[in-house]
Protein backbone atom coordinates (compact mmCIF):
# COMPACT_ATOMS: atom_id res chain seq x y z
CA UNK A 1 65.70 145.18 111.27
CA UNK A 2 63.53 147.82 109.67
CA UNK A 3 63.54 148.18 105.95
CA UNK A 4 64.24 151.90 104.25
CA UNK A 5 61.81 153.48 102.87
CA UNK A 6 62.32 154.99 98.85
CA UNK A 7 62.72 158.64 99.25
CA UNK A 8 63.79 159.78 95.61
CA UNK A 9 64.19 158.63 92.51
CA UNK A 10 64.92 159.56 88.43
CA UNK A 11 64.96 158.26 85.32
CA UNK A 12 66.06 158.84 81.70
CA UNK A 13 63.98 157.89 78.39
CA UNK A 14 64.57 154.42 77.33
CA UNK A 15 65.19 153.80 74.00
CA UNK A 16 68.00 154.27 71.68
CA UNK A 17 69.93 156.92 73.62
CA UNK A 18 72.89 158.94 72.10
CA UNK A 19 74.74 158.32 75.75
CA UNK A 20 77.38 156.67 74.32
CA UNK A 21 78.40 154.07 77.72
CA UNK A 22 76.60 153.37 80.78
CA UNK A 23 78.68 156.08 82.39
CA UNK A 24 77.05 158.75 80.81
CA UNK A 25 73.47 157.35 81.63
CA UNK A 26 74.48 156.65 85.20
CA UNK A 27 75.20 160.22 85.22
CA UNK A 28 71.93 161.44 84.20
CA UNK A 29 70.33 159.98 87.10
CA UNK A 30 72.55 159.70 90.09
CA UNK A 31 72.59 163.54 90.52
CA UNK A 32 69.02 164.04 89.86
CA UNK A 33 67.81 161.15 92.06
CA UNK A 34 69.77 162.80 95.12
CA UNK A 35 68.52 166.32 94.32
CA UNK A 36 64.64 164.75 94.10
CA UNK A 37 65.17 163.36 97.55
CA UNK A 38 66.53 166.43 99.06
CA UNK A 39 70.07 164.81 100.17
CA UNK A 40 73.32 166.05 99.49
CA UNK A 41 75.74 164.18 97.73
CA UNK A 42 77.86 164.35 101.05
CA UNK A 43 75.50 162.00 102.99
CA UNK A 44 75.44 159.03 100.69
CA UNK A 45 76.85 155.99 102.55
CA UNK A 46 76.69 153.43 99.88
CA UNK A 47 76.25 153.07 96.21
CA UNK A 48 75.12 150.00 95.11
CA UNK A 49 74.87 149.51 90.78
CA UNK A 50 73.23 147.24 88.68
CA UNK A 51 74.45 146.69 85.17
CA UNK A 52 74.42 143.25 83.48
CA UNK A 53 76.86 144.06 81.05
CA UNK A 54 78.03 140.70 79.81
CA UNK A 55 79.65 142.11 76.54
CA UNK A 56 77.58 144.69 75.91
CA UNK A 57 80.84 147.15 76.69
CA UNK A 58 84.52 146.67 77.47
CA UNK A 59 84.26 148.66 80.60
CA UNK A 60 83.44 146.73 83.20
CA UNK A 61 84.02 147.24 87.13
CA UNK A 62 80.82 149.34 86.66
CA UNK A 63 80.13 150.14 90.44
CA UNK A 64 83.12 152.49 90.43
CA UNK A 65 81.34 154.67 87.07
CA UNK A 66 79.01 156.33 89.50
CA UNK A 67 81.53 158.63 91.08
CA UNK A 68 83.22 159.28 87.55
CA UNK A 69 80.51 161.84 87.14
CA UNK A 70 80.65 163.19 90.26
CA UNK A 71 83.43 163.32 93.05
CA UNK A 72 81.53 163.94 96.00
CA UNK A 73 80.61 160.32 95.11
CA UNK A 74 83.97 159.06 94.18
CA UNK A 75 84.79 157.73 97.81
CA UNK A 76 82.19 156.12 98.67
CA UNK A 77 81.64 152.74 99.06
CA UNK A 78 80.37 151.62 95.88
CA UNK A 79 79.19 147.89 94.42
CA UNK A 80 78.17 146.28 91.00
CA UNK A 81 75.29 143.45 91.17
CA UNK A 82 74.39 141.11 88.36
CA UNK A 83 71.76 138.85 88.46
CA UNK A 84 70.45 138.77 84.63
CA UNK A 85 67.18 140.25 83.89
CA UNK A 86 66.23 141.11 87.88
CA UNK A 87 70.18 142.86 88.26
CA UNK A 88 68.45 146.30 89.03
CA UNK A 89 66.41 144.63 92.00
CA UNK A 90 69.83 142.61 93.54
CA UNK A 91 71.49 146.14 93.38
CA UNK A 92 68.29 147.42 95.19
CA UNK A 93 67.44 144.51 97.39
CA UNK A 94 71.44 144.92 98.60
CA UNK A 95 71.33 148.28 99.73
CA UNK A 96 67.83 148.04 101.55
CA UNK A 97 70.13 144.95 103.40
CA UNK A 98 72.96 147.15 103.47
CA UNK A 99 70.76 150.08 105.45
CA UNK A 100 68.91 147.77 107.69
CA UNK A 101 71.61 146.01 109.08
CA UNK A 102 73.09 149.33 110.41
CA UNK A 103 76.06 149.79 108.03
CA UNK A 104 74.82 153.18 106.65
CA UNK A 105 71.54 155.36 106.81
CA UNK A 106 71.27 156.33 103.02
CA UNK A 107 71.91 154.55 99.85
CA UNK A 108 71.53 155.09 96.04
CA UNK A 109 71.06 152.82 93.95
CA UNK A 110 71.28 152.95 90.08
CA UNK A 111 70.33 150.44 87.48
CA UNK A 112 71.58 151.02 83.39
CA UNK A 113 72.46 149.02 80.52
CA UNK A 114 73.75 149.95 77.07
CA UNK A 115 72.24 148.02 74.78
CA UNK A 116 71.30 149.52 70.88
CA UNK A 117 75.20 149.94 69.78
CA UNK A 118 75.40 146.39 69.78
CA UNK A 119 74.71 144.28 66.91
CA UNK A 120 71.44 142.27 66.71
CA UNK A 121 73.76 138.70 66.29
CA UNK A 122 75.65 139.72 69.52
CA UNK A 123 72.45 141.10 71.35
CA UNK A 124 70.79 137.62 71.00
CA UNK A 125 74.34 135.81 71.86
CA UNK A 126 75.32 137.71 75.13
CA UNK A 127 71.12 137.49 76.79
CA UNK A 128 72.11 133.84 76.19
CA UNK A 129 74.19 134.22 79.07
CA UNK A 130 70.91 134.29 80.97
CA UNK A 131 70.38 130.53 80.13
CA UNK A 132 72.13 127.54 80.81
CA UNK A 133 74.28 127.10 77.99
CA UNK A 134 75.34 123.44 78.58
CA UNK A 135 71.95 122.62 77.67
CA UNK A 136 70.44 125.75 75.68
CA UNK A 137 73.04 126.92 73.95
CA UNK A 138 71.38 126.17 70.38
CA UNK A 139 67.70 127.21 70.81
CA UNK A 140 66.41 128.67 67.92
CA UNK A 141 65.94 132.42 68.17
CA UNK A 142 68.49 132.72 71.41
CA UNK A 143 66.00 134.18 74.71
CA UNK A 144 63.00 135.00 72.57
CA UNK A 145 63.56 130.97 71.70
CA UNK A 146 63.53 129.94 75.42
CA UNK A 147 60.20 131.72 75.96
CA UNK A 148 58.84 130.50 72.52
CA UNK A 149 59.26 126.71 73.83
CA UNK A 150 57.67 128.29 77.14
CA UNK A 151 54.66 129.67 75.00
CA UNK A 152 54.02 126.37 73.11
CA UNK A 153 54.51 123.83 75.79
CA UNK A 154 52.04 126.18 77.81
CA UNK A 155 49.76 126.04 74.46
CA UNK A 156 49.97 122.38 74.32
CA UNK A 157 48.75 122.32 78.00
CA UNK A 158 45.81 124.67 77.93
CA UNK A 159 45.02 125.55 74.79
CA UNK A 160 46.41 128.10 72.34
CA UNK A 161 46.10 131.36 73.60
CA UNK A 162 47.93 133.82 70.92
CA UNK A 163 44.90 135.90 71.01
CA UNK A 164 45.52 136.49 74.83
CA UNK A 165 49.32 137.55 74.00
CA UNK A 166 47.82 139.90 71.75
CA UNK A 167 45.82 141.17 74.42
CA UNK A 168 48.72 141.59 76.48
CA UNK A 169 50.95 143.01 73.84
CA UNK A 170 47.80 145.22 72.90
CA UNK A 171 47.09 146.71 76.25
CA UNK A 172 50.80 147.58 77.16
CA UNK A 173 51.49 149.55 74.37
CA UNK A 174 48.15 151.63 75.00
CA UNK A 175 49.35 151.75 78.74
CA UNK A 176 52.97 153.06 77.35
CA UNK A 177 51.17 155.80 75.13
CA UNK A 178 51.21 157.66 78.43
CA UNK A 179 54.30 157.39 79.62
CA UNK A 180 57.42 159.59 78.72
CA UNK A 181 60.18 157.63 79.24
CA UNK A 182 59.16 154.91 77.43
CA UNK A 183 61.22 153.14 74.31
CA UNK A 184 58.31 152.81 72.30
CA UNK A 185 54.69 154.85 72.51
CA UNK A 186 53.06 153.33 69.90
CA UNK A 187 49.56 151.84 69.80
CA UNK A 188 48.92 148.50 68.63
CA UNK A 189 45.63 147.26 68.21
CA UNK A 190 44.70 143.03 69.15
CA UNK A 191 44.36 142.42 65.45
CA UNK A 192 48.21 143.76 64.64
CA UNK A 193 49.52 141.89 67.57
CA UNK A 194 47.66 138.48 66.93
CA UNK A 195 48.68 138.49 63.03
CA UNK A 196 52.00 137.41 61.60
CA UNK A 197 52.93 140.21 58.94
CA UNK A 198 56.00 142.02 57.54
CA UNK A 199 55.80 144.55 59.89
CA UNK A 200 54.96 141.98 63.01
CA UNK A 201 57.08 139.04 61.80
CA UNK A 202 56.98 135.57 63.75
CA UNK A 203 60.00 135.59 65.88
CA UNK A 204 60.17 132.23 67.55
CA UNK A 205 57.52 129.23 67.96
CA UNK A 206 54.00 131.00 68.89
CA UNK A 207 55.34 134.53 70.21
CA UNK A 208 55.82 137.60 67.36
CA UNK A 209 57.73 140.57 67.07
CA UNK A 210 54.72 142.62 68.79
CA UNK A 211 55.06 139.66 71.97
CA UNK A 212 58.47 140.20 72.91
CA UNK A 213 60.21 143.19 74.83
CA UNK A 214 62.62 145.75 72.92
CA UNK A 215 66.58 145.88 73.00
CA UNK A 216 67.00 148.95 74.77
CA UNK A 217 69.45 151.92 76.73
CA UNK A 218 68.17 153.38 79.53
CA UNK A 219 69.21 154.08 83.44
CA UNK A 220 66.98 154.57 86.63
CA UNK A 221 68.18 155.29 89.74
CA UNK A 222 66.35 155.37 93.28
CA UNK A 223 67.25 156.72 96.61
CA UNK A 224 66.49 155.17 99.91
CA UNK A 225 66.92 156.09 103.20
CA UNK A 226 66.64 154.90 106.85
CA UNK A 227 62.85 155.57 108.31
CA UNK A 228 64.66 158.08 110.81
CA UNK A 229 66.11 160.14 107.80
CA UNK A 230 62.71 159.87 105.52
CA UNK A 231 60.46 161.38 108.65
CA UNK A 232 61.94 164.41 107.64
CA UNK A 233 62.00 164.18 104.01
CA UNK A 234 59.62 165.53 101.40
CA UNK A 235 58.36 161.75 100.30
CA UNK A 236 58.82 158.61 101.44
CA UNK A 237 57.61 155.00 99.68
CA UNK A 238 57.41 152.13 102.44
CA UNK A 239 58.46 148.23 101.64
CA UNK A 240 55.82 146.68 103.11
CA UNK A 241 57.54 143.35 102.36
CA UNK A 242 59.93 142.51 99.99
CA UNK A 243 60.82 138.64 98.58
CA UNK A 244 63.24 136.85 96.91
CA UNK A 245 62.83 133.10 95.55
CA UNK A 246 64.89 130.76 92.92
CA UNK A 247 64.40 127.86 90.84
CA UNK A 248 66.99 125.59 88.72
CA UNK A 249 68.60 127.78 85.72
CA UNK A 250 67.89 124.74 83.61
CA UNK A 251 64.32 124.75 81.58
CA UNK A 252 65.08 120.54 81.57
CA UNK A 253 64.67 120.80 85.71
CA UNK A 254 61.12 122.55 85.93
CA UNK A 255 57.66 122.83 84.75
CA UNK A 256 57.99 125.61 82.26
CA UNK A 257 54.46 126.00 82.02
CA UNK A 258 54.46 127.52 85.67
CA UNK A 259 56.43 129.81 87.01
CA UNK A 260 56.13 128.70 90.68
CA UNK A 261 59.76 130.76 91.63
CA UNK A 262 57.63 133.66 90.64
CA UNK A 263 54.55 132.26 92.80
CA UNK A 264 56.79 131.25 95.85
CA UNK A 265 58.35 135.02 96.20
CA UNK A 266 55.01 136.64 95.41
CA UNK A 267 53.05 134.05 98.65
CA UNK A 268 56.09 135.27 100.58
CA UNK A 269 55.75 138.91 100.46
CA UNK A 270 51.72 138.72 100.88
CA UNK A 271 52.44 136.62 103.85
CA UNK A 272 54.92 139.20 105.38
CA UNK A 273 52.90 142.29 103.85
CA UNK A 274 49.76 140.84 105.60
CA UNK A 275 47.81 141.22 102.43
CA UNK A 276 46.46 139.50 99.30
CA UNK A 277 46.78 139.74 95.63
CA UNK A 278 43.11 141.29 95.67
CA UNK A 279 44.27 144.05 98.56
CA UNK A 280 46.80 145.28 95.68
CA UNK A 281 45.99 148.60 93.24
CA UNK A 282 48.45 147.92 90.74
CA UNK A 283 51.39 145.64 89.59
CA UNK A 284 54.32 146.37 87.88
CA UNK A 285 55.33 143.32 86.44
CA UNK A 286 58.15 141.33 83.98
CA UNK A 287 56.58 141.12 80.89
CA UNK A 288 60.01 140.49 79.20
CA UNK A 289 57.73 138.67 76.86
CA UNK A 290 53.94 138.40 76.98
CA UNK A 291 53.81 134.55 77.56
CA UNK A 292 55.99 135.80 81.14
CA UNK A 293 53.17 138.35 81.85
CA UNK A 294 50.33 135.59 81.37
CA UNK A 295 52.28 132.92 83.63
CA UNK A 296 53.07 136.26 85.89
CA UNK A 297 48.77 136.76 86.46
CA UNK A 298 48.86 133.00 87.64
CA UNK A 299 51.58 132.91 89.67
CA UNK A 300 50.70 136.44 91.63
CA UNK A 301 47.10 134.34 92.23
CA UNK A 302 45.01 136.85 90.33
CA UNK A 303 44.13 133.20 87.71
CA UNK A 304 44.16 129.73 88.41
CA UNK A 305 46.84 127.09 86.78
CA UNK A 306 46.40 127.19 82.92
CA UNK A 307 43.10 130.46 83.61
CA UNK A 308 45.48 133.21 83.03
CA UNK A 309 44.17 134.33 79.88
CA UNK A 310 40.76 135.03 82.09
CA UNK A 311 42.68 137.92 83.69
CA UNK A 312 43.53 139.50 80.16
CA UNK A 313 39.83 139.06 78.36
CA UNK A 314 37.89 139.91 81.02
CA UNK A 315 39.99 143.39 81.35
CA UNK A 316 41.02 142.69 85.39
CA UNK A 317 44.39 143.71 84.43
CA UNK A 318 43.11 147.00 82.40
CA UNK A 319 44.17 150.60 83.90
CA UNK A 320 40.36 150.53 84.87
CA UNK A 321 40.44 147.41 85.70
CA UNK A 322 40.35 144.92 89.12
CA UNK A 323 44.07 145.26 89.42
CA UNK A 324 45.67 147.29 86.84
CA UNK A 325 48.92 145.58 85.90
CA UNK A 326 51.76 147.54 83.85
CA UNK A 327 50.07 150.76 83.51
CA UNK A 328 53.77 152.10 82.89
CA UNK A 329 53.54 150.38 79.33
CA UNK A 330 55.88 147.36 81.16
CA UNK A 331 58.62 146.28 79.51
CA UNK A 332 56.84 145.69 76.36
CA UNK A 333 55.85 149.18 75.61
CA UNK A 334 59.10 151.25 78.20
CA UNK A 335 61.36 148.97 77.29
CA UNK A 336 64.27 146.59 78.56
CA UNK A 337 67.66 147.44 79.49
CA UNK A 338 68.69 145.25 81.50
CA UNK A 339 70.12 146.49 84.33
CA UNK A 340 67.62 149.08 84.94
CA UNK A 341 64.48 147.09 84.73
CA UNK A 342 64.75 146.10 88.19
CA UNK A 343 65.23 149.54 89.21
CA UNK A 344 62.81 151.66 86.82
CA UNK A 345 59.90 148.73 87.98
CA UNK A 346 60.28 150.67 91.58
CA UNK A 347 60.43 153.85 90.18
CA UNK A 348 57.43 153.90 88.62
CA UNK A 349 55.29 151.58 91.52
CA UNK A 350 56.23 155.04 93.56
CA UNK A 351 55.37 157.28 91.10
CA UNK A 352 51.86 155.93 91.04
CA UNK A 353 51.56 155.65 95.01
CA UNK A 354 53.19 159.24 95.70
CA UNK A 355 50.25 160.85 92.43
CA UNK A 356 53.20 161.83 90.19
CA UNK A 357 52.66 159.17 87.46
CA UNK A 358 50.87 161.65 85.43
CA UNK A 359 48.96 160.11 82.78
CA UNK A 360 50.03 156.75 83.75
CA UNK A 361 48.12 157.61 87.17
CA UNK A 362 45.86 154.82 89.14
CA UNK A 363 42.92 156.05 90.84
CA UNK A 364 43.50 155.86 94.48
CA UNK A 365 46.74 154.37 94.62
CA UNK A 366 47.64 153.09 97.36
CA UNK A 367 49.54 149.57 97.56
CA UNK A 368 51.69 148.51 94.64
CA UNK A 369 53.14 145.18 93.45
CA UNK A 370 56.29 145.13 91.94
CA UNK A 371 57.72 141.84 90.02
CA UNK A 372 60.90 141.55 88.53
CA UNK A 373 63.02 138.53 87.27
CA UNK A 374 66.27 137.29 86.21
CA UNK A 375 66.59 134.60 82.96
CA UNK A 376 63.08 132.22 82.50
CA UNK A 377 61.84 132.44 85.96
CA UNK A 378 64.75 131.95 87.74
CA UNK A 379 65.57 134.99 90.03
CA UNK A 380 62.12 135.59 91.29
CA UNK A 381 61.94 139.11 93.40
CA UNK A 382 58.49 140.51 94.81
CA UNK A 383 57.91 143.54 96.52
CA UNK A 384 55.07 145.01 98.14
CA UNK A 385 55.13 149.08 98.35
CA UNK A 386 52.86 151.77 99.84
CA UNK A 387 52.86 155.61 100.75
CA UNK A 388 54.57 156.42 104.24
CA UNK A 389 54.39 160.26 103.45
């Protein structure tokens, strides 16, 4: 089997959108995503969605909402992933499957959440459905909680290092200042982020409002197509190798001061890309929070167990640096709805390698990382992308 290669792709602003459902946002970038590949509605084959959902709107069956907004795409074969945080990469990971096996030679794929008309209580109650309830139900500051006990268990193992979240915090909101869809494109200096104020309040044990990621609507959507098809397209992203790992959903069953899900998926695509971490120009990674992106340098082997805040002092992971990571502004800085995180992570990996990332551009481009994760490590998937044409 021969993986598809990304041949189109859009995306709206993230933020607080006045789309009012994930219909409307799905439309903005089904339609668009077909027209930037060059392929007519008519030759779709399957449409595979990602939208967590969860509460966040009474409307569910959300695969059907694609061909709402337009009926050349109302018959076709359409289906709704979930898979928390990393639902955008399921829906994507599914249709590469779906084209590689033989069932169809084109596929779009479109990731959106609707997040900002729901109340903050609510917000923090339905990402909760991300954990494992039976036992972390009551944590203290719902998700940002989990990854607060991650933070200061990882603390009481290596030191403190809220001056290397800062960092983190710090450089993707520079990073984000050049990007145009992003939520917020704000700079934030390492002295904001590493001091608990009014305006950057502690939120849960070590991490502060400036360490975690931002409630968010947004929708991406990418189109791929069988190699055969792309040859005579205008662009064409390869996967070099793609991976998908899991660990228990329970914090109580793992080392939460390693994500080695994370480190399993990203060993398996350098073993089937034929590369290493240092053969890489860029990483698009889950920085849902920036304890994730610190844990995320260790367990892509740019840092050592417990070295991760090496990567972040001594600039490696800079837009100049060794191996720029999140020069999109991540999910700190672009934003976080859920079901297109998976999906805009892609996006903008082939934005850089194809030279149309604009300001966000890398320097010579030419292989790019892309991480992206469901709940606290669980749903682990890594892919490995470069420039067929």
């Amino acid at each position: 089997m021969t993986d598809p290669h990304i041949v189109g792709f859009a995306h709206t602003a993230f933020g607080k959108s006045e789309a009012p459902d994930t219909e409307s946002l799905m439309a903005q970038v089904a339609g668009p995503a077909l027209d930037h590949a060059g392929i007519p509605a008519e030759d779709v084959d399957g449409i595979f969605v990602g939208v967590f959902n969860n509460g966040f709107s009474d409307q569910d069956f959300q695969g059907a909402l694609v061909g709402m907004a337009d009926e050349r795409l109302a018959r076709v074969p359409a289906t709704r992933y979930e898979n928390a945080c990393a639902t955008g990469s399921a829906a994507l990971y599914g249709a590469m499957d779906f084209i590689a096996s033989g069932r169809g030679k084109v596929a779009l794929v479109v990731g959106a959440e609707k997040m900002t008309a729901t109340p903050g209580v609510a917000v923090g109650d339905i990402l909760l459905g991300a954990s494992y309830r039976k036992e972390e139900k009551g944590v203290t500051g719902g998700f940002a909680g989990l990854f607060g006990q991650i933070a200061q268990s990882y603390f009481q193992k290596h030191g403190d290092k809220s001056e290397e979240l800062a960092m983190i915090a710090a450089k993707n909101h520079a990073n984000g200042m050049a990007n145009p869809y992003a939520h917020m494109r704000r700079s934030f200096d390492v002295a904001f982020c590493n001091t608990v104020s009014d305006k950057n309040p502690s939120v849960a044990g070590p991490l502060r409002r400036t360490d975690c990621s931002l409630v968010s609507d947004g929708a991406a959507a990418l189109v791929l197509a069988a190699p055969e098809v792309a040859d005579g397209l205008a662009r064409a992203i390869a996967f070099r190798a793609r991976a998908h790992a899991n660990e228990p959903l329970a914090l109580s069953r793992r080392d939460v001061t390693r994500f080695d899900g994370a480190r399993r998926a990203w060993e398996a695509a350098y073993a089937s890309a034929g590369v290493a971490v240092g053969d890489l120009d860029l990483v698009e990674t889950h920085d849902c929070f920036t304890i994730a992106e610190l844990l995320e340098y260790e367990a892509m082997g740019l840092a050592a167990p417990g070295q991760g805040g090496r990567a972040i002092r001594e600039g490696w992971t800079a837009k100049d640096g060794r191996l720029p990571v999140n020069p999109s502004g991540g999910l700190k800085s672009k934003g976080h709805p859920i079901g297109a995180t998976g999906v805009s992570m892609h996006v903008m990996a082939a934005m850089q390698l194809l030279g149309e990332a604009g300001d966000m551009q890398v320097r010579d481009a030419g292989l790019a990382g892309v991480f992206n994760m469901g709940g606290a490590a669980v749903a682990n998937y890594a892919s490995v992308l470069e420039r067929v044409s």
